[in-house]
N, C-alpha and C. Protein backbone atom coordinates (compact mmCIF):
# COMPACT_ATOMS: atom_id res chain seq x y z
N UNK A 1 -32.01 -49.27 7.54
CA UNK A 1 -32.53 -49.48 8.87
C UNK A 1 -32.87 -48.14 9.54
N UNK A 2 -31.75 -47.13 9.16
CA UNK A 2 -32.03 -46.10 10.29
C UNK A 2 -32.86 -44.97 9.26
N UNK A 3 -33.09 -45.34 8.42
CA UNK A 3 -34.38 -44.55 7.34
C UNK A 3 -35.94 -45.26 8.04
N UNK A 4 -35.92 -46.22 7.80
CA UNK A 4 -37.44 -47.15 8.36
C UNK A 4 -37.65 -46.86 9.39
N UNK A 5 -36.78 -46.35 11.17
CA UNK A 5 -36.77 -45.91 12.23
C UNK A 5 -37.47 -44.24 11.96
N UNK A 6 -36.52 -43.72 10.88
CA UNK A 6 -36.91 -41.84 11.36
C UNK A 6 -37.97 -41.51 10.82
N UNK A 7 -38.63 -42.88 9.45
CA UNK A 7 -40.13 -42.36 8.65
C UNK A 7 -40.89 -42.67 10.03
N UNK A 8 -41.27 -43.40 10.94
CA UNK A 8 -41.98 -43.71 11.20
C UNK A 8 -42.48 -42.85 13.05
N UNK A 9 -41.32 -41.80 13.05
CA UNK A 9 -41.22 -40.96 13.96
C UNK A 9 -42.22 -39.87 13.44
N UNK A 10 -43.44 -39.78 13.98
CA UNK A 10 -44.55 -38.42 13.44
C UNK A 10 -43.38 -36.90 13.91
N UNK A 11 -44.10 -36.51 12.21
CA UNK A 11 -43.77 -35.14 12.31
C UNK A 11 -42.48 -34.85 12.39
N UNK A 12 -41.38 -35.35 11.64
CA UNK A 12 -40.02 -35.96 11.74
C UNK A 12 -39.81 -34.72 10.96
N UNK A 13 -40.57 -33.94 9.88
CA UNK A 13 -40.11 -33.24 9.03
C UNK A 13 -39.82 -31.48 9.89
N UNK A 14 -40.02 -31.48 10.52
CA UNK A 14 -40.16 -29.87 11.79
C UNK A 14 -38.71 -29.98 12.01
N UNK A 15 -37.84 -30.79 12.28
CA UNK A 15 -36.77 -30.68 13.17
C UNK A 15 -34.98 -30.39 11.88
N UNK A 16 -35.22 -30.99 11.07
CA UNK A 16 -34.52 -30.16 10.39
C UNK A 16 -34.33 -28.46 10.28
N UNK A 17 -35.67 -28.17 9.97
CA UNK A 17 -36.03 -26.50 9.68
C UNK A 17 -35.74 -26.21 11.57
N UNK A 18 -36.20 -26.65 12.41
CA UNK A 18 -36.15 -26.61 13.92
C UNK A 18 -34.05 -25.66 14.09
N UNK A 19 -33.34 -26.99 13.82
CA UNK A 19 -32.19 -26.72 13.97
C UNK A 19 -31.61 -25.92 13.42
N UNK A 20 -32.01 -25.58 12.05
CA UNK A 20 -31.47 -24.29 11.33
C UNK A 20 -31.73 -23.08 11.92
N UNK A 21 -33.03 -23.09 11.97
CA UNK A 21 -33.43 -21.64 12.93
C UNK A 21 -32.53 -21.31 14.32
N UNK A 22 -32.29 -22.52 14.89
CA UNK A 22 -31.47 -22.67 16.21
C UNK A 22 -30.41 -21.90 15.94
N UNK A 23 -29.58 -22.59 14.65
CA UNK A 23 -28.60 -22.02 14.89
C UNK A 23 -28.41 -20.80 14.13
N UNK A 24 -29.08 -20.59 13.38
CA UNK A 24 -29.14 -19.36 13.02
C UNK A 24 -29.32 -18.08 13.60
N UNK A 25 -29.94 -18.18 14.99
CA UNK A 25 -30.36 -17.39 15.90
C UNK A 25 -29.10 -17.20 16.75
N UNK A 26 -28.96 -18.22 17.01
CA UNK A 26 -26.94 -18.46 18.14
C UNK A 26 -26.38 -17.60 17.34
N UNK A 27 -25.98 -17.87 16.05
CA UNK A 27 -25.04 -17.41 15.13
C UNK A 27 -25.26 -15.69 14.91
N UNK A 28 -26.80 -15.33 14.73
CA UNK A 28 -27.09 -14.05 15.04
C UNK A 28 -26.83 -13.39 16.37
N UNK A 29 -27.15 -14.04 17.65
CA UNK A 29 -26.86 -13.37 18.72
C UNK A 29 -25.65 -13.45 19.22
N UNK A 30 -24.79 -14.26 18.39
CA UNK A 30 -23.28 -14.17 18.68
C UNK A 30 -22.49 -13.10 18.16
N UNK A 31 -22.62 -12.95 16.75
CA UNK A 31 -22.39 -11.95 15.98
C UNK A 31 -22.51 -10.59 16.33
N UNK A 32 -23.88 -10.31 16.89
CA UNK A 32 -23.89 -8.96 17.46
C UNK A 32 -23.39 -8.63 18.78
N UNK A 33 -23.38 -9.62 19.64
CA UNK A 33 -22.98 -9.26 20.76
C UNK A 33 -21.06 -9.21 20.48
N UNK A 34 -20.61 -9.46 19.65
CA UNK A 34 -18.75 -9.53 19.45
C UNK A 34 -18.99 -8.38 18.77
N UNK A 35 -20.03 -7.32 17.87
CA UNK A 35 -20.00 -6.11 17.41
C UNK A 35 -20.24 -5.09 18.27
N UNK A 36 -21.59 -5.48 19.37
CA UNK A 36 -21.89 -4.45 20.04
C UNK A 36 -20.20 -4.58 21.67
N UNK A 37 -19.82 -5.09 21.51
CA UNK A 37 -18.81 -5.27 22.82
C UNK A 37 -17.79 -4.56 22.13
N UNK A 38 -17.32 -3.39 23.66
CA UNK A 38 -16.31 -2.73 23.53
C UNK A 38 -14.64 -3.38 22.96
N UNK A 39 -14.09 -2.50 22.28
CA UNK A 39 -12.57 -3.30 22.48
C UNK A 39 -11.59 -3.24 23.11
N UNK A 40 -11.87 -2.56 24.63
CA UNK A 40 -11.50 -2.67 25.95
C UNK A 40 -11.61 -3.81 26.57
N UNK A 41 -12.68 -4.12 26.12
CA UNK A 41 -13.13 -5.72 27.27
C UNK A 41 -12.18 -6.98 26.38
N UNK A 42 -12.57 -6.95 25.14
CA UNK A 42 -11.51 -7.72 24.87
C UNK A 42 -9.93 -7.52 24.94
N UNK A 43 -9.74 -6.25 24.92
CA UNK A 43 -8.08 -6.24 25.68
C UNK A 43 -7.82 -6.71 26.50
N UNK A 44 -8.46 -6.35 27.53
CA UNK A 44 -8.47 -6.93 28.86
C UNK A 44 -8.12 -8.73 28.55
N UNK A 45 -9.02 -9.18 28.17
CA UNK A 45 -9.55 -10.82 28.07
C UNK A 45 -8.88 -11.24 27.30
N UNK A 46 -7.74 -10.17 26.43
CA UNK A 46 -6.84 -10.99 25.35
C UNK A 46 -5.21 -11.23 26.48
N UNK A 47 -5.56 -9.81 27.29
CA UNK A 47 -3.92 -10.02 27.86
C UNK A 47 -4.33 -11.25 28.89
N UNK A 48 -5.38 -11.94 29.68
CA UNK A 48 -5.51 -12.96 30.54
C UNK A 48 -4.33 -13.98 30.59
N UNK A 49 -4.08 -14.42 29.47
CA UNK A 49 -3.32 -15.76 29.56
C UNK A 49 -1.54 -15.01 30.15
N UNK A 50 -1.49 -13.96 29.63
CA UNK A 50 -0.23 -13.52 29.89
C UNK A 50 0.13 -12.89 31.16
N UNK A 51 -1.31 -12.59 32.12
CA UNK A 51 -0.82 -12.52 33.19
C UNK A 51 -0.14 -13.87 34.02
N UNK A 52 0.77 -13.24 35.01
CA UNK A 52 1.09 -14.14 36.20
C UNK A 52 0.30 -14.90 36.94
N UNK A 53 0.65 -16.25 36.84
CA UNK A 53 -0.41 -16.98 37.52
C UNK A 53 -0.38 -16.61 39.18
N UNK A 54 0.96 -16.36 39.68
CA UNK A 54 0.62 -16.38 41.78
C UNK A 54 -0.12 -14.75 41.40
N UNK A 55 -0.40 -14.07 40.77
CA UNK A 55 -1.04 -12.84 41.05
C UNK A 55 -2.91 -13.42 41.82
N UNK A 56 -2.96 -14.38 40.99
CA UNK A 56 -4.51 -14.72 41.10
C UNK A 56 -4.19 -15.19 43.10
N UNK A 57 -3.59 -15.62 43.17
CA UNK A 57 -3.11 -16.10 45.20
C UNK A 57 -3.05 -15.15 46.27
């Protein structure tokens, strides 16, 4: 049933290759931006949970 629905969607074949590129691109601009970022900022953002919560008050 849900084969006879997606043949008959034009141009059905773009969106496979569509999503790969997607995420391939996320996955690239994720990657570099966790290389190009200092490891200050993530210190910072690692000690978060361990601060005191009434500090934020």
């Amino acid at each position: 049933m849900y084969k006879e629905i997606l043949r008959t969607i034009k141009d059905i074949d773009i969106y496979p290759v569509f999503t790969v590129v997607v995420f391939f691109a996320f996955f690239t601009v994720m990657s570099l931006w966790v290389i190009r970022t200092k490891k200050e900022d993530f210190e910072s953002q690692s000690k978060m949970p361990l601060d005191d919560v009434n500090q934020n008050k």
